[in-house]
Protein backbone atom coordinates (compact mmCIF):
# COMPACT_ATOMS: atom_id res chain seq x y z
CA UNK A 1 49.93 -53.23 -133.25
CA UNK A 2 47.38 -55.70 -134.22
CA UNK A 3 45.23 -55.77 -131.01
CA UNK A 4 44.62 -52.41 -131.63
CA UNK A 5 42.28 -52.96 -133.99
CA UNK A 6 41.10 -56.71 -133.90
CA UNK A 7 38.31 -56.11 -132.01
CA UNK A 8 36.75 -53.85 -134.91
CA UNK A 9 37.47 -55.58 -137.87
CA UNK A 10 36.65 -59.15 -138.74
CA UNK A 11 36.40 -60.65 -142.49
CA UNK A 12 33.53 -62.60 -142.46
CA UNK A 13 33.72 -64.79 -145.79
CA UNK A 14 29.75 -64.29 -146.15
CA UNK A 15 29.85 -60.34 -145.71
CA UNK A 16 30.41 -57.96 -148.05
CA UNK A 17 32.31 -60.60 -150.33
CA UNK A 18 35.16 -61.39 -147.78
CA UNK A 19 36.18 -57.95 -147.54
CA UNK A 20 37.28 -56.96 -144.06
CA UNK A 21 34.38 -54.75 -141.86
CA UNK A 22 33.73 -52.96 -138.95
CA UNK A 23 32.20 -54.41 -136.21
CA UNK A 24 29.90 -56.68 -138.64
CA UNK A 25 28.65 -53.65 -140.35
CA UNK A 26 28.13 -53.20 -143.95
CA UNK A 27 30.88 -50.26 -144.18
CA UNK A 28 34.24 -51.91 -145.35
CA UNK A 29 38.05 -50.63 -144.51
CA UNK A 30 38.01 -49.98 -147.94
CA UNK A 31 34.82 -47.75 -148.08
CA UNK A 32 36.56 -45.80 -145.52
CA UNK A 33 39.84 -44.80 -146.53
CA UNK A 34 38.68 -44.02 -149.62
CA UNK A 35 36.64 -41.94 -147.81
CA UNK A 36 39.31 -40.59 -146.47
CA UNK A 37 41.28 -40.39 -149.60
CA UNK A 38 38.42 -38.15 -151.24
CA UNK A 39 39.19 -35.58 -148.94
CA UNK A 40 36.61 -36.25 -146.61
CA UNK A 41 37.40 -35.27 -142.91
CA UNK A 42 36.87 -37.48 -140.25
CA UNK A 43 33.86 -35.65 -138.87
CA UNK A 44 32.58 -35.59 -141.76
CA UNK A 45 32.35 -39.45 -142.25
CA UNK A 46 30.77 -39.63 -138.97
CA UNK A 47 27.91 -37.30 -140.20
CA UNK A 48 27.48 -39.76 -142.85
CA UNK A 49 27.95 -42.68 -140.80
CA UNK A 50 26.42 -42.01 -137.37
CA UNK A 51 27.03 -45.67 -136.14
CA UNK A 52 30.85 -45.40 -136.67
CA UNK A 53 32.83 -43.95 -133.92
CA UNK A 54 36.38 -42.09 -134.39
CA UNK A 55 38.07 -45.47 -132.54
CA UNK A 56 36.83 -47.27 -135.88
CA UNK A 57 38.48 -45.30 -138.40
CA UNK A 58 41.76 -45.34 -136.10
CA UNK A 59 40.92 -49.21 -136.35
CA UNK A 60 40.98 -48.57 -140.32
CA UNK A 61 43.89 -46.95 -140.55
CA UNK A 62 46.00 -49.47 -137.99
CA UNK A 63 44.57 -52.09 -140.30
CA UNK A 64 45.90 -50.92 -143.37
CA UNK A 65 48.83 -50.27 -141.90
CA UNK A 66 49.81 -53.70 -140.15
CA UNK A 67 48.87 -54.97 -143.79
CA UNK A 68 51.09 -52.37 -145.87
CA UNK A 69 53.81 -53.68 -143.04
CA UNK A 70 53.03 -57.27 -143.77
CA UNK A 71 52.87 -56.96 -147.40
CA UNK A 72 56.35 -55.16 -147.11
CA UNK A 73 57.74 -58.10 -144.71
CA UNK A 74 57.05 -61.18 -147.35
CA UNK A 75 57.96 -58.39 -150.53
CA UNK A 76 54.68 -58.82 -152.21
């Protein structure tokens, strides 16, 4: 599940503190899903974020997801 979104995300430890982005933007996972969280539809994010494509916030999502796995895995 990993691939499916390694070519989006990196963590860079000089950009935006460390915290994993997409494709060496300035919008964070984070920023997204909590986005997403808010209530805010995926179109609508893309309004507000016209260089982010709907295969990005897929990418978001698979990365929290393979970390919410891995975080289950080693009981942390």
């Amino acid at each position: 599940m990993e691939s499916s979104y390694t070519s989006r995300i990196r963590i860079e430890p000089g950009r935006r503190g460390g915290k994993p982005v997409i494709r060496g933007m300035r919008i964070t996972v984070y920023d997204v899903l909590e986005y997403l969280a808010s209530g805010m539809s995926e179109g609508e994010i893309l309004d507000d974020f016209p260089d982010l494509t709907q295969d990005d916030i897929r990418a978001c999502l698979s990365f929290a997801a393979d970390r919410e796995r891995k975080l289950v895995a080693f009981g942390a």
